[in-house]
Protein backbone atom coordinates (compact mmCIF):
# COMPACT_ATOMS: atom_id res chain seq x y z
CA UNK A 1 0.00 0.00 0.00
CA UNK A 2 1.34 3.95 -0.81
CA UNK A 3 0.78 6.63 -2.91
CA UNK A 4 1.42 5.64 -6.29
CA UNK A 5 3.56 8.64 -8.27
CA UNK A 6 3.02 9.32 -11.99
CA UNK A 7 5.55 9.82 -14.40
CA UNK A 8 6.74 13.96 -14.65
CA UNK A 9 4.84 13.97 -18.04
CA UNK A 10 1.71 12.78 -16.76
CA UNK A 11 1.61 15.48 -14.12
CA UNK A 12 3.13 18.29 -16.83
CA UNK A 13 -0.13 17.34 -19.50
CA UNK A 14 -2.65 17.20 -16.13
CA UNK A 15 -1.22 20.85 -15.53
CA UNK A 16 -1.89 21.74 -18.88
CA UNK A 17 -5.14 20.72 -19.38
CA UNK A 18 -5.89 23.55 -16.80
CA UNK A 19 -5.14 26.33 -19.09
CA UNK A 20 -7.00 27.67 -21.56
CA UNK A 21 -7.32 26.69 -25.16
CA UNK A 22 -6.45 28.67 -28.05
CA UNK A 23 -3.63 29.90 -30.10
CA UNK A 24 -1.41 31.67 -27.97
CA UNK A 25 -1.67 29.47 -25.31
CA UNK A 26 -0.49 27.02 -27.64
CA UNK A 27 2.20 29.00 -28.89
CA UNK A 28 3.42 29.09 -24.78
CA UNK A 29 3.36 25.47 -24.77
CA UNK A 30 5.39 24.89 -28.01
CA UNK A 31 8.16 27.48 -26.20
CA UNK A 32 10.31 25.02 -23.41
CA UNK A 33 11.64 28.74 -21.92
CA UNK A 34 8.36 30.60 -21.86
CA UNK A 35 6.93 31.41 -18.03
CA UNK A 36 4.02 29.33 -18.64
CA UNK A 37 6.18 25.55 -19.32
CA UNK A 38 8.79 27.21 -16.04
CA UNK A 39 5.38 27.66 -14.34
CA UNK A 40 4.34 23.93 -15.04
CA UNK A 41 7.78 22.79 -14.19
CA UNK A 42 8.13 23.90 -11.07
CA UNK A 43 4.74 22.77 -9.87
CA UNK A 44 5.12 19.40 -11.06
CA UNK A 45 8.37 19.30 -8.90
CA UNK A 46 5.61 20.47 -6.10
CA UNK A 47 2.91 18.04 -6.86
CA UNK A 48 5.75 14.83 -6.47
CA UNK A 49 7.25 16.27 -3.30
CA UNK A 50 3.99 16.37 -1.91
CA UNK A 51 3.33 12.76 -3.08
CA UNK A 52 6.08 11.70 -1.60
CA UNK A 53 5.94 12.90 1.78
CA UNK A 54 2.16 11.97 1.87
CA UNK A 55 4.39 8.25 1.83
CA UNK A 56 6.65 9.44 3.70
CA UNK A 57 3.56 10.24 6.39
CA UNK A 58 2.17 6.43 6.15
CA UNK A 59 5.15 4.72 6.58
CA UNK A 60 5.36 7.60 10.10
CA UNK A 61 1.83 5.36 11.18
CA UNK A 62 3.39 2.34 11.72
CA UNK A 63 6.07 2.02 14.29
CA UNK A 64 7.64 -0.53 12.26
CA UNK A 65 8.59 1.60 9.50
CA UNK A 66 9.06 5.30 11.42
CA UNK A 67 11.91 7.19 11.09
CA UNK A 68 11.22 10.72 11.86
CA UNK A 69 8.85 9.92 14.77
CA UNK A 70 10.10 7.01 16.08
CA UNK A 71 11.06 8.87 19.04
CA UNK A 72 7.80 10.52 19.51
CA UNK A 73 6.22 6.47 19.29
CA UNK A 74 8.80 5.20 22.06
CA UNK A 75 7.67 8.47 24.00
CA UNK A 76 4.02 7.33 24.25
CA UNK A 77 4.38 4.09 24.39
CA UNK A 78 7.07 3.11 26.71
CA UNK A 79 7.77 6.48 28.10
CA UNK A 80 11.36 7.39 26.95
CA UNK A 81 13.74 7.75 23.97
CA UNK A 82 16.74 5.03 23.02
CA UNK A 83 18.39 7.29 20.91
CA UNK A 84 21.49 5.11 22.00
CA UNK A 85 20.52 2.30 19.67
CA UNK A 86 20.18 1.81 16.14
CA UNK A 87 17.25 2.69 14.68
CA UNK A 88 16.45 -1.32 13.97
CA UNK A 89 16.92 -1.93 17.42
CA UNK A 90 14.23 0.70 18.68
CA UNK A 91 11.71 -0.89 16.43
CA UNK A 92 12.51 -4.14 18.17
CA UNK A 93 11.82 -2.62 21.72
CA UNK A 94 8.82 -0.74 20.43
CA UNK A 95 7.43 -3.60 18.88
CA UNK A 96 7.58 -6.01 22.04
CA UNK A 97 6.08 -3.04 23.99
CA UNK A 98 3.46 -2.73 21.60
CA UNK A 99 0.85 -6.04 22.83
CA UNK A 100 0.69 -4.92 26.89
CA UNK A 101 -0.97 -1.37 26.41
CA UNK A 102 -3.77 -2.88 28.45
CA UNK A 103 -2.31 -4.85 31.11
CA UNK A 104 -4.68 -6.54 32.98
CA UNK A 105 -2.59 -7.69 35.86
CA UNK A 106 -2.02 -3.44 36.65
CA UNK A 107 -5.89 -3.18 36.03
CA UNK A 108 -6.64 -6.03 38.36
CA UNK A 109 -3.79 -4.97 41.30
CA UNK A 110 -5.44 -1.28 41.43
CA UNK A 111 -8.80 -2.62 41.69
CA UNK A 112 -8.13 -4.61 44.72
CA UNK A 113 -6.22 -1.18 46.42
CA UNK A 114 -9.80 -0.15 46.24
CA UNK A 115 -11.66 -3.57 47.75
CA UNK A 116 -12.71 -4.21 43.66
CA UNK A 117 -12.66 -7.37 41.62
CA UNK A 118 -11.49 -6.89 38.10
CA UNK A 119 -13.34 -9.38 35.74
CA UNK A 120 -12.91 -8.67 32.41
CA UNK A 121 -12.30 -6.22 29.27
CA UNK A 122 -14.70 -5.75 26.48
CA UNK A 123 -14.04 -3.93 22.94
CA UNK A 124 -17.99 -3.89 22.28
CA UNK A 125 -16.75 -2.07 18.77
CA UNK A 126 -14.34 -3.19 16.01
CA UNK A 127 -11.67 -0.26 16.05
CA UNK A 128 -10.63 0.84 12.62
CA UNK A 129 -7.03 2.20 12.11
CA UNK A 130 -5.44 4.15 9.31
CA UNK A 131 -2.08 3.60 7.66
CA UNK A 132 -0.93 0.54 6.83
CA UNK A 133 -4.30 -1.56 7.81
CA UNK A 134 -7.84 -1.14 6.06
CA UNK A 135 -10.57 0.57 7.30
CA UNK A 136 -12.84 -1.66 9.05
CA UNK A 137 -11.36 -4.64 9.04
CA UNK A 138 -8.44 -6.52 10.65
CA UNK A 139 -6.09 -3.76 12.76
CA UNK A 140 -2.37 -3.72 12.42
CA UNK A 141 -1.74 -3.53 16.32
CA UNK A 142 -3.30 -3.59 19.89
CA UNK A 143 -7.01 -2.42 19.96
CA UNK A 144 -5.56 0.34 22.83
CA UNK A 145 -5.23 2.77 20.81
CA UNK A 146 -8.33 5.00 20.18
CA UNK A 147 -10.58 3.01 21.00
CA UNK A 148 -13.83 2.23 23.17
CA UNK A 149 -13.83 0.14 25.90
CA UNK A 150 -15.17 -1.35 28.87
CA UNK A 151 -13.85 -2.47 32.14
CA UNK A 152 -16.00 -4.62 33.85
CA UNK A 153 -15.41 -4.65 37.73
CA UNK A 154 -17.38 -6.98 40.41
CA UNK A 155 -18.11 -5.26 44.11
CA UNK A 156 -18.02 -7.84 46.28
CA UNK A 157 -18.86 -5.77 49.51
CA UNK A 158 -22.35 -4.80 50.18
CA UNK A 159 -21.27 -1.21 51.56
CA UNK A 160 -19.54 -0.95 48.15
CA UNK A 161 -22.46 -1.88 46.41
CA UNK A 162 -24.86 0.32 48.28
CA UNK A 163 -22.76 3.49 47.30
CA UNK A 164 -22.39 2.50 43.90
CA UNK A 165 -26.21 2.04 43.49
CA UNK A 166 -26.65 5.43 45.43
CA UNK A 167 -24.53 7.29 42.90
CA UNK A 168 -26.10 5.57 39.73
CA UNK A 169 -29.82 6.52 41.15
CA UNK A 170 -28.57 10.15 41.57
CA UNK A 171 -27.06 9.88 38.04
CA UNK A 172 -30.01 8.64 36.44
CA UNK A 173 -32.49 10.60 38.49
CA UNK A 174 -30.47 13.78 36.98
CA UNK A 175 -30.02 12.57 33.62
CA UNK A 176 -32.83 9.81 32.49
CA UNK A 177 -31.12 8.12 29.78
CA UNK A 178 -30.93 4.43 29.19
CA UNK A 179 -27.63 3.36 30.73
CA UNK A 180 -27.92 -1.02 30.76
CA UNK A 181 -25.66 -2.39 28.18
CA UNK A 182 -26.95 -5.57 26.90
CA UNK A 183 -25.31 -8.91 28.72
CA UNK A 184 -24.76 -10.40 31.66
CA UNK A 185 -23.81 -7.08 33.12
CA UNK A 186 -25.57 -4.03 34.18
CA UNK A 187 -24.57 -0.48 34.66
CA UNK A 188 -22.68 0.52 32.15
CA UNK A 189 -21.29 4.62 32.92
CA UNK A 190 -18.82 6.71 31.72
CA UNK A 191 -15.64 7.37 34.08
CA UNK A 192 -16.88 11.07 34.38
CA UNK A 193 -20.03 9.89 36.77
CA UNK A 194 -17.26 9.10 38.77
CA UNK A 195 -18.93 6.26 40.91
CA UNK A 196 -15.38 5.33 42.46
CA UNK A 197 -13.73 8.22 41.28
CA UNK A 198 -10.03 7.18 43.02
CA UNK A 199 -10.42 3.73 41.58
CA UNK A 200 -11.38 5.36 37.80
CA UNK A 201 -8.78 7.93 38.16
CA UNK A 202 -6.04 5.34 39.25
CA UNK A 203 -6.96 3.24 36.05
CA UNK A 204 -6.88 6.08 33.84
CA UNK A 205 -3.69 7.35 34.17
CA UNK A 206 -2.07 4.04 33.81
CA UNK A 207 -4.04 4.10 29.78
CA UNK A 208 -2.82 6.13 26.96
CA UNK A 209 -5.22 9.11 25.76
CA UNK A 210 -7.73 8.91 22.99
CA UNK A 211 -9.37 5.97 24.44
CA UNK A 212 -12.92 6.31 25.63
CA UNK A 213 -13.70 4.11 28.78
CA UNK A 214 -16.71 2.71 30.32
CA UNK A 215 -16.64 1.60 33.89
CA UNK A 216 -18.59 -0.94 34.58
CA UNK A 217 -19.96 -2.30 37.60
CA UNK A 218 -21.88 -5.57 38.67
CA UNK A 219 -23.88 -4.19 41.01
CA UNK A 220 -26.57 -7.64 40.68
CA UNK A 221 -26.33 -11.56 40.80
């Protein structure tokens, strides 16, 4: 997959065709030194530069192929630059780093800080991703990034479960919407009702940005 580039000729007689017809436009054309064939020169040179970075931009999508952000990728995703090692080398690291975005060992540790059981992740929608995958379809890495989620958590304590229930009836008293998500589970909220807001907030900065995450608690048998 890229962004195929023409031949210069193919982009000179596309350039062309956007002048007028006639005689002395012609006559321009016939001249290799007049402004107008200059003009059309230089803009092919334009039109293939731009071509070529828009490759240059696709290969930047996939940390496999980056060069000019690779630093920017180890940055996000394992929070610091090897500009000590080759540039093969950082791919390497960036590419075993790549599967545990969403570790659920972390996820299931910070729930029990906060007297939680952690049961389960669910991508309810297929994520589609740019670059080097198609849209729709099969992505070329970890569903983390940009995605929707949920994170399904159990409260085993009745106290627990009493406050969550009391902060979902205030919720839903304020704002009657629909909030059950079909399944097994019930009480599905964003992070900003904030029914453990310590617990959401611990989970959240552990997760990169752009994702959109669902809490959601079993609050029934």
């Amino acid at each position: 997959m890229g962004i195929s580039i023409a031949a210069e000729k193919d982009y000179y007689n596309s350039i062309r065709d956007l002048f007028p017809k006639g005689e002395y436009w012609e006559k321009q054309f016939s001249d290799p030194q007049s402004d107008i064939n200059l003009f059309c020169k230089v803009k092919i040179k334009e039109i293939i530069c731009l071509r070529k970075r828009m490759n240059d931009l696709l290969a930047e999508s996939n940390n496999n192929s980056a060069v000019e952000t690779i630093s920017d990728w180890e940055r996000v995703l394992i929070g610091h630059m090897n500009i000590q090692l080759s540039l093969s080398e950082r791919r390497e690291k960036l590419k075993k780093q790549k599967t545990p975005l969403i570790n659920r060992l972390a996820i299931s540790e910070i729930a029990k800080d906060y007297g939680l059981k952690f049961i389960d992740i669910i991508f309810p929608f297929q994520p589609s991703f740019f670059g080097f995958s198609k849209f729709g379809q099969s992505v070329f890495s970890c569903p983390a990034f940009f995605s929707v989620y949920f994170i399904i958590i159990d409260l085993q304590d009745d106290e627990l479960k009493n406050k969550a229930k009391k902060r979902v009836a205030n919720f839903l008293e304020t704002y009657p919407i629909e909030q059950s998500y079909p399944g097994y589970y019930e009480g599905r909220f964003f992070s900003g009702i904030k029914v453990f807001d310590n617990f959401e907030f611990a989970i959240n900065s552990r997760l990169l940005s752009g994702n959109i995450v669902y809490f959601q608690y079993k609050l029934e048998e």
